[in-house]
Protein backbone atom coordinates (compact mmCIF):
# COMPACT_ATOMS: atom_id res chain seq x y z
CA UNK A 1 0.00 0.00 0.00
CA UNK A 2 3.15 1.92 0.47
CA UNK A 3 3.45 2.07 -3.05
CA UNK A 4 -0.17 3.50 -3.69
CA UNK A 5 0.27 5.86 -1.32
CA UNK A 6 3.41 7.14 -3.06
CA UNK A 7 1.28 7.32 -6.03
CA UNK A 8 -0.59 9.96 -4.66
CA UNK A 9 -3.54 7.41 -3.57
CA UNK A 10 -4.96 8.19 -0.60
CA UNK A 11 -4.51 5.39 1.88
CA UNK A 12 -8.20 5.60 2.94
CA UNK A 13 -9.19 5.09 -0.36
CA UNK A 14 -6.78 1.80 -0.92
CA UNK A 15 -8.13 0.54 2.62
CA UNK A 16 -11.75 0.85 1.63
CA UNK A 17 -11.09 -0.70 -1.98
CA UNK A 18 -9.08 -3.47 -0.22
CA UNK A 19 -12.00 -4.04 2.20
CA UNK A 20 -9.45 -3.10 5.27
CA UNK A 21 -9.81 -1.06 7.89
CA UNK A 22 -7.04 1.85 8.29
CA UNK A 23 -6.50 1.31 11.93
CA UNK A 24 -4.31 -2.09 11.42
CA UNK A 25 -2.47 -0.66 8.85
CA UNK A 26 -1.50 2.13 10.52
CA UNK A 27 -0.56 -0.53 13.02
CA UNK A 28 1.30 -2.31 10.84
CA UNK A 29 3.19 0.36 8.88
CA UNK A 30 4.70 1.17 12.55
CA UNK A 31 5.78 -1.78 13.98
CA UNK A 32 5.91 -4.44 10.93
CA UNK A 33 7.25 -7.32 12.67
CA UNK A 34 5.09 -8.07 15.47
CA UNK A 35 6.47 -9.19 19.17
CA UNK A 36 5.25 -12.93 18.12
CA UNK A 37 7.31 -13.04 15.24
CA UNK A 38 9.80 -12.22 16.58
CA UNK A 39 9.79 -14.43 19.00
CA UNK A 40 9.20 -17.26 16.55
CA UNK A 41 11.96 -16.41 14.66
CA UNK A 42 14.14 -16.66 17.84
CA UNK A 43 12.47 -20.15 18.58
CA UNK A 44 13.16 -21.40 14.79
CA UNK A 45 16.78 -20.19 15.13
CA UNK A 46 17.14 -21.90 18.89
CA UNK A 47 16.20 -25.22 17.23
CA UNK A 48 18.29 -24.74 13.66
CA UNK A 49 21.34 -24.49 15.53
CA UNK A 50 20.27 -27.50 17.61
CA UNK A 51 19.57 -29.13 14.41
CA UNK A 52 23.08 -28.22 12.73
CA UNK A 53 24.78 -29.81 15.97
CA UNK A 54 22.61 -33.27 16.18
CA UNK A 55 20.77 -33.26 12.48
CA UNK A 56 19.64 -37.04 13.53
CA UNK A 57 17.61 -35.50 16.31
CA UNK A 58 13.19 -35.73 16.28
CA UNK A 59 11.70 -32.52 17.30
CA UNK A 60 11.38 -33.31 20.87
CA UNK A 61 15.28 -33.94 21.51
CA UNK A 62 15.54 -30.46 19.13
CA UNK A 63 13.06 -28.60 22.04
CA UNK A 64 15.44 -29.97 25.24
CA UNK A 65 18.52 -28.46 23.20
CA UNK A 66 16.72 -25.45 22.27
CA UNK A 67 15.57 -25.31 26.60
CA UNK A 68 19.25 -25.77 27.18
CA UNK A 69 20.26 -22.64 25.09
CA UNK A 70 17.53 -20.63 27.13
CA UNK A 71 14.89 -20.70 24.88
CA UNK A 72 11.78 -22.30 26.30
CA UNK A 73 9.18 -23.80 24.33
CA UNK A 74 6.59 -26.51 24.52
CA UNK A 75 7.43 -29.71 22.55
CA UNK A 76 4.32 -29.38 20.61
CA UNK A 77 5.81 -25.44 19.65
CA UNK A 78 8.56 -26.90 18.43
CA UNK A 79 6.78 -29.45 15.69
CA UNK A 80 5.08 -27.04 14.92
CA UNK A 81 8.03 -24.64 13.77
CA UNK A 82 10.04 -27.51 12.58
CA UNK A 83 7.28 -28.82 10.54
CA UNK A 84 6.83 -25.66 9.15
CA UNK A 85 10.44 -25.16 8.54
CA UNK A 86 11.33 -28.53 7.06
């Protein structure tokens, strides 16, 4: 939207053609990456570098390294990121 806006497209205008309110956008274009995220990406990194060391190791061997290197997640979190990951 960034790019309408520059333009000359008034952001209102590209929120109400997009169907989006201009409240989370406005959100958004301040702090893109969201606490969560970041935190994710912390997580996925935690359990990479676990993964580099042991690259035999199942998920839940991946979380007690990850919980070792002070990053504490649920075993289930961690499927779920390595699944996603590959």
């Amino acid at each position: 939207m960034s790019e309408l806006a520059a333009d000359g497209i008034p952001v209102a205008v590209s929120c109400r053609v997009l169907k989006l309110a201009r409240q989370p956008y406005y959100r958004w274009l301040y702090d893109p990456v969201t606490r969560r995220e970041l935190d994710e990406a912390y997580r996925a990194n935690a359990l990479l570098d676990a993964h580099r060391d042991d690259p035999e190791f199942g998920y839940r061997l991946l979380a007690d390294e990850a919980r070792d290197e002070g990053e504490a997640k649920s075993d289930r979190t961690a499927w779920r990121i390595t699944s996603e990951n590959g």
